[in-house]
C-alpha atoms as a PDB file:
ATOM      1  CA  UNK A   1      91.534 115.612  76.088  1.00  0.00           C
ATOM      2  CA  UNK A   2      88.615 117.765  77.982  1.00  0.00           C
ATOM      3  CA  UNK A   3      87.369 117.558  81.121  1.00  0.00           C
ATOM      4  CA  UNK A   4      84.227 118.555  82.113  1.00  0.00           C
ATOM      5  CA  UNK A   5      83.681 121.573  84.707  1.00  0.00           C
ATOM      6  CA  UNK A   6      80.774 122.575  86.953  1.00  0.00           C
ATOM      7  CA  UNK A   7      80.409 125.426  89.462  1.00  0.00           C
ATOM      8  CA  UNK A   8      79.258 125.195  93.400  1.00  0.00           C
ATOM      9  CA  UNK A   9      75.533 125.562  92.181  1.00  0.00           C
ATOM     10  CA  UNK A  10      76.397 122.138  89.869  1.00  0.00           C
ATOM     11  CA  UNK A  11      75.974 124.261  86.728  1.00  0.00           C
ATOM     12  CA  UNK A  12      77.588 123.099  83.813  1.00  0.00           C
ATOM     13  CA  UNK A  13      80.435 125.201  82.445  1.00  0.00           C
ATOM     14  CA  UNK A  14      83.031 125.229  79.263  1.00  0.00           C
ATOM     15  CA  UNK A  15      85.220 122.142  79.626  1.00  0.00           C
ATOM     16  CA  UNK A  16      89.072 122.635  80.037  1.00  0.00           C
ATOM     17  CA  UNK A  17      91.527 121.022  78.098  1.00  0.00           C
ATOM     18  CA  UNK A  18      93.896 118.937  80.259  1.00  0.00           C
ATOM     19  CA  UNK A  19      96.913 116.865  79.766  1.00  0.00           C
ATOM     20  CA  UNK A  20      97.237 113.637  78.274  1.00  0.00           C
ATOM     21  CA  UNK A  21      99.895 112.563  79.607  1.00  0.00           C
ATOM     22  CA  UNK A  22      98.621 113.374  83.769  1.00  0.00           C
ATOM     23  CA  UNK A  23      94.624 112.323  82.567  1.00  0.00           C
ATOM     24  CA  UNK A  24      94.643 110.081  79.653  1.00  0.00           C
ATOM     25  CA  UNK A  25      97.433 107.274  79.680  1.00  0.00           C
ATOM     26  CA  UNK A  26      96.929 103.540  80.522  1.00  0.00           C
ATOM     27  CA  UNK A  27      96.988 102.813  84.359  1.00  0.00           C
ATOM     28  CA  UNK A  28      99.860 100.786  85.302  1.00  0.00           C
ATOM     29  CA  UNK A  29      98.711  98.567  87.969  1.00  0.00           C
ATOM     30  CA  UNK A  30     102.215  96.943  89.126  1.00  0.00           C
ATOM     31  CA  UNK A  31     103.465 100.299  89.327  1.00  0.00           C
ATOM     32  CA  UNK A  32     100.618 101.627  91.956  1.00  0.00           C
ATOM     33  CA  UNK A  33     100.258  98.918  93.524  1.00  0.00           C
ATOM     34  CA  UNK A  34     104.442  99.148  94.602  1.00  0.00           C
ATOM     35  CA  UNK A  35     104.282 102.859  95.170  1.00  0.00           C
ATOM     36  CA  UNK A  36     101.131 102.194  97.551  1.00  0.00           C
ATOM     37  CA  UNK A  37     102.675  99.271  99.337  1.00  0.00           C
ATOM     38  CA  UNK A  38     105.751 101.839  99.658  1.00  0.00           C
ATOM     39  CA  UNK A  39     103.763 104.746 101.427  1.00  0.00           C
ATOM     40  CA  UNK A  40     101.948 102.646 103.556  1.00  0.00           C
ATOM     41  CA  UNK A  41     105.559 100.998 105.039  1.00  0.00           C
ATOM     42  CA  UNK A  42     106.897 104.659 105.389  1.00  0.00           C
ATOM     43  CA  UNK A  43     104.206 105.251 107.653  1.00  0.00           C
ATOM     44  CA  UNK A  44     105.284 102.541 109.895  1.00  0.00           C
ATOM     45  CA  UNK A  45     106.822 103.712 113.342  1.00  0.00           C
ATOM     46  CA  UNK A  46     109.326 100.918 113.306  1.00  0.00           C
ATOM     47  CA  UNK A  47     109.538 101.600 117.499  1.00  0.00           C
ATOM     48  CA  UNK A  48     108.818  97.791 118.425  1.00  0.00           C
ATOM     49  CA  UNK A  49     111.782  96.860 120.325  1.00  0.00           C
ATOM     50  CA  UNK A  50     112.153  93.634 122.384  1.00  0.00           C
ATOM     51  CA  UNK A  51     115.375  92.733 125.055  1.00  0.00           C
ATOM     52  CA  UNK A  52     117.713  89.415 124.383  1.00  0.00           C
ATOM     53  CA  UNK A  53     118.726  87.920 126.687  1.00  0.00           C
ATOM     54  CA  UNK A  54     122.179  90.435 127.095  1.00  0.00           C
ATOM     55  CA  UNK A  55     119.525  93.382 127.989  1.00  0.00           C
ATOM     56  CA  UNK A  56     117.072  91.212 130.521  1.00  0.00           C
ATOM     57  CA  UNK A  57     117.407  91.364 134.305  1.00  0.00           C
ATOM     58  CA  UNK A  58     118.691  88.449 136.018  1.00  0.00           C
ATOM     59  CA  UNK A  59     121.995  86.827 137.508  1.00  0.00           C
ATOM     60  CA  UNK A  60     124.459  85.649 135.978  1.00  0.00           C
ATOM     61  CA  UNK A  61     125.249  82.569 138.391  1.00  0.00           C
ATOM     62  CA  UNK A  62     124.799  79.251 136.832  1.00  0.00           C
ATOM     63  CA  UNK A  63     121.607  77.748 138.074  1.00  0.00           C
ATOM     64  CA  UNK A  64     122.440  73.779 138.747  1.00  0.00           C
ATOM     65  CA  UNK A  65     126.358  72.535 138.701  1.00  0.00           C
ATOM     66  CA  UNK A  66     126.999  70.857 134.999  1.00  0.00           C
ATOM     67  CA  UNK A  67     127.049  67.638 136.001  1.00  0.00           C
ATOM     68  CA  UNK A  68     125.465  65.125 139.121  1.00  0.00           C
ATOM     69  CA  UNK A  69     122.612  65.635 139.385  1.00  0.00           C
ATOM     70  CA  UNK A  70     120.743  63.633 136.334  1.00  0.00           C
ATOM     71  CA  UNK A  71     119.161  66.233 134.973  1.00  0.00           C
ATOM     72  CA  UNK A  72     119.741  68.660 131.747  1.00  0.00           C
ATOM     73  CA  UNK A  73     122.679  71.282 132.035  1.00  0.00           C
ATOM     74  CA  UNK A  74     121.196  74.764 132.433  1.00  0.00           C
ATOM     75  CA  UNK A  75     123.477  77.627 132.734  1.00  0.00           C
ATOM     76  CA  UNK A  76     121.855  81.474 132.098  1.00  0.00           C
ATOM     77  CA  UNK A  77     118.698  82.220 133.889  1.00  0.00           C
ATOM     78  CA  UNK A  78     118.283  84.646 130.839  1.00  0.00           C
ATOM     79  CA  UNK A  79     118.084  82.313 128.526  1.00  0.00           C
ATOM     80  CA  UNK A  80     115.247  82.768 126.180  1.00  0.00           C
ATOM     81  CA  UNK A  81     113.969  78.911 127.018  1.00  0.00           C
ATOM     82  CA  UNK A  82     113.386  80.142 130.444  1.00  0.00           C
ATOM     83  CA  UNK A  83     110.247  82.042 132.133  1.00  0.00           C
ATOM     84  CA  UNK A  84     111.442  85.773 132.269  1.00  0.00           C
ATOM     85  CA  UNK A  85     114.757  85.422 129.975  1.00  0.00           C
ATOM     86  CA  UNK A  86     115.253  87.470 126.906  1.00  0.00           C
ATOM     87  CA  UNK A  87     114.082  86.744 123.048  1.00  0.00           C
ATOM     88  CA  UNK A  88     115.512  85.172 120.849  1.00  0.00           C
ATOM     89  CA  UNK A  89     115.859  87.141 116.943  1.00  0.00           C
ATOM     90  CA  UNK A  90     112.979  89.414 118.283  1.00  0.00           C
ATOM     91  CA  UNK A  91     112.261  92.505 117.001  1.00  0.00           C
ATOM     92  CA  UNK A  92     114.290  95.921 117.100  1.00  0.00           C
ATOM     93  CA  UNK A  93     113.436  99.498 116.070  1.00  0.00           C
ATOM     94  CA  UNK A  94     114.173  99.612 112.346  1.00  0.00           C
ATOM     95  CA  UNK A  95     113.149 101.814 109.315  1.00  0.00           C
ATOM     96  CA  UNK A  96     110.730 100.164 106.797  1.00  0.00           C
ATOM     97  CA  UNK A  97     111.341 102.947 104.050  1.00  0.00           C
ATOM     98  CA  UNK A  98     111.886 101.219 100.851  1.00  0.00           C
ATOM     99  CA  UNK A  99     113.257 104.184  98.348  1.00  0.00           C
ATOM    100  CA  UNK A 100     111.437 104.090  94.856  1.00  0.00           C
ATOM    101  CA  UNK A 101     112.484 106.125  91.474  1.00  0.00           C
ATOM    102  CA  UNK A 102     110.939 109.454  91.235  1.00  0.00           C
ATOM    103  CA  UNK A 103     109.782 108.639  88.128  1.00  0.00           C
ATOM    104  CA  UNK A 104     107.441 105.373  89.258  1.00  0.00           C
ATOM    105  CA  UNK A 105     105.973 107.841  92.302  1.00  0.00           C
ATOM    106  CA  UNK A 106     104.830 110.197  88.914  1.00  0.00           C
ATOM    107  CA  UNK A 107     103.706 107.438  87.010  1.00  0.00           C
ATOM    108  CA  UNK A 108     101.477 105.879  90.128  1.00  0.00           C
ATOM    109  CA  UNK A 109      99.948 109.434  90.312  1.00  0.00           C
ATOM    110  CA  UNK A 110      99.194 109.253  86.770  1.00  0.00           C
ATOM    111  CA  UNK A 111      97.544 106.136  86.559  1.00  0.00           C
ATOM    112  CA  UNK A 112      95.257 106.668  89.566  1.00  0.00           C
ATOM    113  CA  UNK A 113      94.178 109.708  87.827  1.00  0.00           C
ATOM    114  CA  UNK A 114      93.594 108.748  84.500  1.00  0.00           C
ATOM    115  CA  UNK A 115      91.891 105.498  85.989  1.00  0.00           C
ATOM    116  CA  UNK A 116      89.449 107.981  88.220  1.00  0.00           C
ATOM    117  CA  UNK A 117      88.765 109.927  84.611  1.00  0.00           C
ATOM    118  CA  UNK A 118      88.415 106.437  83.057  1.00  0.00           C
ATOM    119  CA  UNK A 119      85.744 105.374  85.709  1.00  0.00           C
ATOM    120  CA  UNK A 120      84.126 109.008  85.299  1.00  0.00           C
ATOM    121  CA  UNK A 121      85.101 109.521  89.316  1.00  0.00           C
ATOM    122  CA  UNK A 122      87.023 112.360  88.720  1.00  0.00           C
ATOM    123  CA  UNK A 123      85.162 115.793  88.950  1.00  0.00           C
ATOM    124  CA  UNK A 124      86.456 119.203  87.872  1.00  0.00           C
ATOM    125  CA  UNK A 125      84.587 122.407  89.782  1.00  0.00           C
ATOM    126  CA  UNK A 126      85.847 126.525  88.637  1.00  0.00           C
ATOM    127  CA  UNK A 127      86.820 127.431  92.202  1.00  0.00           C
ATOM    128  CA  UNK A 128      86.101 126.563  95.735  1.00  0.00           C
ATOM    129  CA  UNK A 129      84.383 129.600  97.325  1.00  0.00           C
ATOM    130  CA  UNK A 130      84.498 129.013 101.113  1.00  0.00           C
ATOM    131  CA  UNK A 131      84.775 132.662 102.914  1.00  0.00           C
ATOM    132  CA  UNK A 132      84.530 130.884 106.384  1.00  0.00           C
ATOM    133  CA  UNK A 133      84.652 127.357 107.453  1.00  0.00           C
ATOM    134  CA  UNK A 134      80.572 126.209 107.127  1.00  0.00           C
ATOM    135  CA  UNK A 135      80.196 122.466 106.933  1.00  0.00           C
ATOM    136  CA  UNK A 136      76.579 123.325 105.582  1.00  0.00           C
ATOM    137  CA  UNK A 137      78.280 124.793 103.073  1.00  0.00           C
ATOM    138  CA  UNK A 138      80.896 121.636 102.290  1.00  0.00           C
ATOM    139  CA  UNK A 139      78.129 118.845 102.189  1.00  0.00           C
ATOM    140  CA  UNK A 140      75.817 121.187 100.095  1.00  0.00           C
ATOM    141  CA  UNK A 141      78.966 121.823  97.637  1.00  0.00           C
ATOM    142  CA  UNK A 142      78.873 117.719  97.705  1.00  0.00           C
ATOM    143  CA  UNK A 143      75.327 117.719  97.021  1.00  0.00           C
ATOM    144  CA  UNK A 144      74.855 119.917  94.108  1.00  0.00           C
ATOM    145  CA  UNK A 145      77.937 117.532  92.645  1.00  0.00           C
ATOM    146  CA  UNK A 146      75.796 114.506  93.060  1.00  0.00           C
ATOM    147  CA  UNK A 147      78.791 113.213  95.016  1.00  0.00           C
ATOM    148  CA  UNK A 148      77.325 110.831  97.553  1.00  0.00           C
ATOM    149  CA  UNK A 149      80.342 108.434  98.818  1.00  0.00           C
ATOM    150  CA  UNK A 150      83.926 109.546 100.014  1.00  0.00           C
ATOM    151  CA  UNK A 151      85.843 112.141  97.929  1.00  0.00           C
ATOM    152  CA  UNK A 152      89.306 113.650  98.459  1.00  0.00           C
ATOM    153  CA  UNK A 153      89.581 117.360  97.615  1.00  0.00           C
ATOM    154  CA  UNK A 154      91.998 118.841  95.993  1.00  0.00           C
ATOM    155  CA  UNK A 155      92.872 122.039  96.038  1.00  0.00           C
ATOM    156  CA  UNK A 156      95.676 124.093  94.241  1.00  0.00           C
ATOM    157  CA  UNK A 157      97.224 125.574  97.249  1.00  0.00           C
ATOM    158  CA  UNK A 158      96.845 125.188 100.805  1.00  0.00           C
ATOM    159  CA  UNK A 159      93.006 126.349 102.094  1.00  0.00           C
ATOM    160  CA  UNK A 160      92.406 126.340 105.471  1.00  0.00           C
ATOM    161  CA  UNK A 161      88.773 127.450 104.659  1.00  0.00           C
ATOM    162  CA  UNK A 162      88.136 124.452 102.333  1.00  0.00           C
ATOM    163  CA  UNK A 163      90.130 122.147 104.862  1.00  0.00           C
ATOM    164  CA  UNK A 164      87.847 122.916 107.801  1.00  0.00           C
ATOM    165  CA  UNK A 165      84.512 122.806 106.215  1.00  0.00           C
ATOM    166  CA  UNK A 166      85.115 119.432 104.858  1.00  0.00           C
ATOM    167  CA  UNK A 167      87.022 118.515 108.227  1.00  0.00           C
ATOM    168  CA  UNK A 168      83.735 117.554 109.715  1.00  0.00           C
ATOM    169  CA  UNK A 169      81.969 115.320 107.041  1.00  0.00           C
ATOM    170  CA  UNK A 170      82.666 111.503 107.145  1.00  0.00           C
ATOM    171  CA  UNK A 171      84.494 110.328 104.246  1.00  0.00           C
ATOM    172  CA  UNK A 172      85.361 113.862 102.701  1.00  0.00           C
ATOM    173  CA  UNK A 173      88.908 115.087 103.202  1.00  0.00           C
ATOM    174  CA  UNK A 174      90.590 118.240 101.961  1.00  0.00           C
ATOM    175  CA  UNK A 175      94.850 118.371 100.059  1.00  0.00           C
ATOM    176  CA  UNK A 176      96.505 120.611  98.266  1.00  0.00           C
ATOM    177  CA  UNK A 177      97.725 119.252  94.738  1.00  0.00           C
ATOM    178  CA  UNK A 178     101.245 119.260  96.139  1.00  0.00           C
ATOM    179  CA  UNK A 179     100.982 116.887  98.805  1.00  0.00           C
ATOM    180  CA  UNK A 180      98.715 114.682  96.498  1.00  0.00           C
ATOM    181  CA  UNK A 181      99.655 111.209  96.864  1.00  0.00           C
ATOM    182  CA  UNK A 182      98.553 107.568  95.857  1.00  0.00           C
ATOM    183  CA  UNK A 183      97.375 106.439  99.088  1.00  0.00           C
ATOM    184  CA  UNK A 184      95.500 109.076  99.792  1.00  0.00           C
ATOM    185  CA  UNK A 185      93.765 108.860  96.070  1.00  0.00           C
ATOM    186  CA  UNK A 186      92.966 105.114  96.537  1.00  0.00           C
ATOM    187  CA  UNK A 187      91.108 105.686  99.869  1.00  0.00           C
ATOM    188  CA  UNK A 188      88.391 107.610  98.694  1.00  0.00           C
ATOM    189  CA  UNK A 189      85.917 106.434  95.722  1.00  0.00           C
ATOM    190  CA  UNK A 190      86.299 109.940  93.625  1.00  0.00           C
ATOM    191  CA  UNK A 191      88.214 113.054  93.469  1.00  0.00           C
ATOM    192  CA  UNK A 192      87.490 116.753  92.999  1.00  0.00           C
ATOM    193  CA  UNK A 193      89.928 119.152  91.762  1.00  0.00           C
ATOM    194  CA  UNK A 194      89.287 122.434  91.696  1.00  0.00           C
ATOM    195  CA  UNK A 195      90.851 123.764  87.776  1.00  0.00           C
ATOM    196  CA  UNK A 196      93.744 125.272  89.721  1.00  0.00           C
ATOM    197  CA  UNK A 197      94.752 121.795  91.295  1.00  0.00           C
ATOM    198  CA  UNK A 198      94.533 120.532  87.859  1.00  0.00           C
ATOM    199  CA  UNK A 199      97.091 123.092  86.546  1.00  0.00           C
ATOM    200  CA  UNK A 200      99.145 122.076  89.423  1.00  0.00           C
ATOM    201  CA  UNK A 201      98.992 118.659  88.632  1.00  0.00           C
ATOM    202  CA  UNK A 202      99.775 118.910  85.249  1.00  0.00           C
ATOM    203  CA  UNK A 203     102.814 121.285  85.885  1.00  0.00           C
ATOM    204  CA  UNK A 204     104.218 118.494  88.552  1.00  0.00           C
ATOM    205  CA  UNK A 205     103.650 115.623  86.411  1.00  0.00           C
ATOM    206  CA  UNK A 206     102.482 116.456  83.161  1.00  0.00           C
ATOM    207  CA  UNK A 207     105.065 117.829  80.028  1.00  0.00           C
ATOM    208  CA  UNK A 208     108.710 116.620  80.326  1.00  0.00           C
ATOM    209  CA  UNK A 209     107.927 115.311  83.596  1.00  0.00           C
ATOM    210  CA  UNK A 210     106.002 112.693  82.573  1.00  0.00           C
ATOM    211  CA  UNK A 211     108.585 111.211  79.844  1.00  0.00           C
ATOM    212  CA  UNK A 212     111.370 111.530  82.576  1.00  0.00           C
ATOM    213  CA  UNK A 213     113.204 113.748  80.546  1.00  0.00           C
ATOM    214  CA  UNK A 214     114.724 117.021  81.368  1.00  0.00           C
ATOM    215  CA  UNK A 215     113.338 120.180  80.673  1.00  0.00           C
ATOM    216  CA  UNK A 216     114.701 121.483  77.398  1.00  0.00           C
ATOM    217  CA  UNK A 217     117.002 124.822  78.610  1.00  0.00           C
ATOM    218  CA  UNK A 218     116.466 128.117  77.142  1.00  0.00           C
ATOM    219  CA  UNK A 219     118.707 129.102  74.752  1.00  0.00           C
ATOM    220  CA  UNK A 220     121.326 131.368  75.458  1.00  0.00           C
ATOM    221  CA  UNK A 221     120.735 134.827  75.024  1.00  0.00           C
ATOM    222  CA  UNK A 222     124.119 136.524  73.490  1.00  0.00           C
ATOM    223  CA  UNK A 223     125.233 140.531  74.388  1.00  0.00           C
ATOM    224  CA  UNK A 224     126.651 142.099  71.659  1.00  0.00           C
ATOM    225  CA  UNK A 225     129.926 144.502  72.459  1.00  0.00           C
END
């Protein structure tokens, strides 16, 4: 399939031909929704941390004898019935990872992209041409794009340039293809990729990559004597 491409001036230019298999297939909801629920619990501190009543301050003399007195034994004054005492089953620093196949964290990626080139939210521009950091220059870039609500950049490879011009303009936010990830993808209403992020992205998840199988080796060269 092509994609179209424009400049920074919004100028039409030749469309690329991209990969089918990173731009083209059939979202699978079940499968992003998982791999987003998964990111967003890895992000989770996990530091909550309450005492029972083994950790709480207090003595450990029984408060009232057993018996007497006519009223209800009560031994602990840590109890977790009591003003003060410790909790009971609370909650302790934990890790909410939850591991998923390297193959469903491709095919999330996938989807979300060929859903954003479904929905024609997914813009192609020849190069990002920041010399400096200029936010006049970022929301001007945005402008000539006709891109009006939040977009995620994405960039090839890391560009500090690119990342601070952008850094100051609500909604926009600036990633190298590398560190592109589902969460980030679903929080903004469209993408731009620069053609350099899209070769990235194809070489990550596109090919062999995307069928899960491995690439095919070369073939052994042989030395004759």
């Amino acid at each position: 399939m092509e994609l179209p491409v424009r400049n920074a001036a919004g100028d039409a230019l030749d469309p690329i031909e991209v990969d089918d298999a990173v731009f083209g297939i059939t979202p699978n909801e079940a499968v992003v929704h998982q791999t987003l629920v998964a990111q967003l619990a890895a992000r989770r501190g996990g530091h909550h941390s309450t005492k029972s009543r083994g950790e709480v301050r207090g003595s450990t003399a029984k408060i009232r004898r057993q018996k007497g007195l006519g009223m209800a034994r009560m031994g602990s004054n840590r109890s977790p019935i009591r003003r003060g005492g410790g909790v009971a089953f609370g909650p302790k620093p934990r890790s909410y990872t939850q591991r998923l196949p390297k193959r469903m964290r491709r095919l999330a990626l996938r989807s979300v992209l060929s859903a954003r080139v479904r929905d024609e939210r997914l813009h192609v521009i020849d190069e990002l041409t920041f010399e400096a950091p200029s936010t006049r220059a970022a929301r001007e870039l945005l402008q000539a794009l006709a891109i009006e609500r939040s977009v995620l950049i994405v960039t090839g490879a890391a560009d500090r340039a690119a990342f601070l011009s952008a850094r100051n303009l609500p909604g926009a936010d600036v990633v190298p293809a590398d560190v592109l990830n589902v969460a980030d993808l679903l929080a903004h209403h469209s993408v731009l990729l620069t053609v350099d992020a899209v070769r990235r992205a194809e070489s990550l998840w596109g090919g062999d990559r995307a069928s899960g199988r491995p690439a095919t080796p070369p073939e052994p060269v042989t030395v004759e004597a």
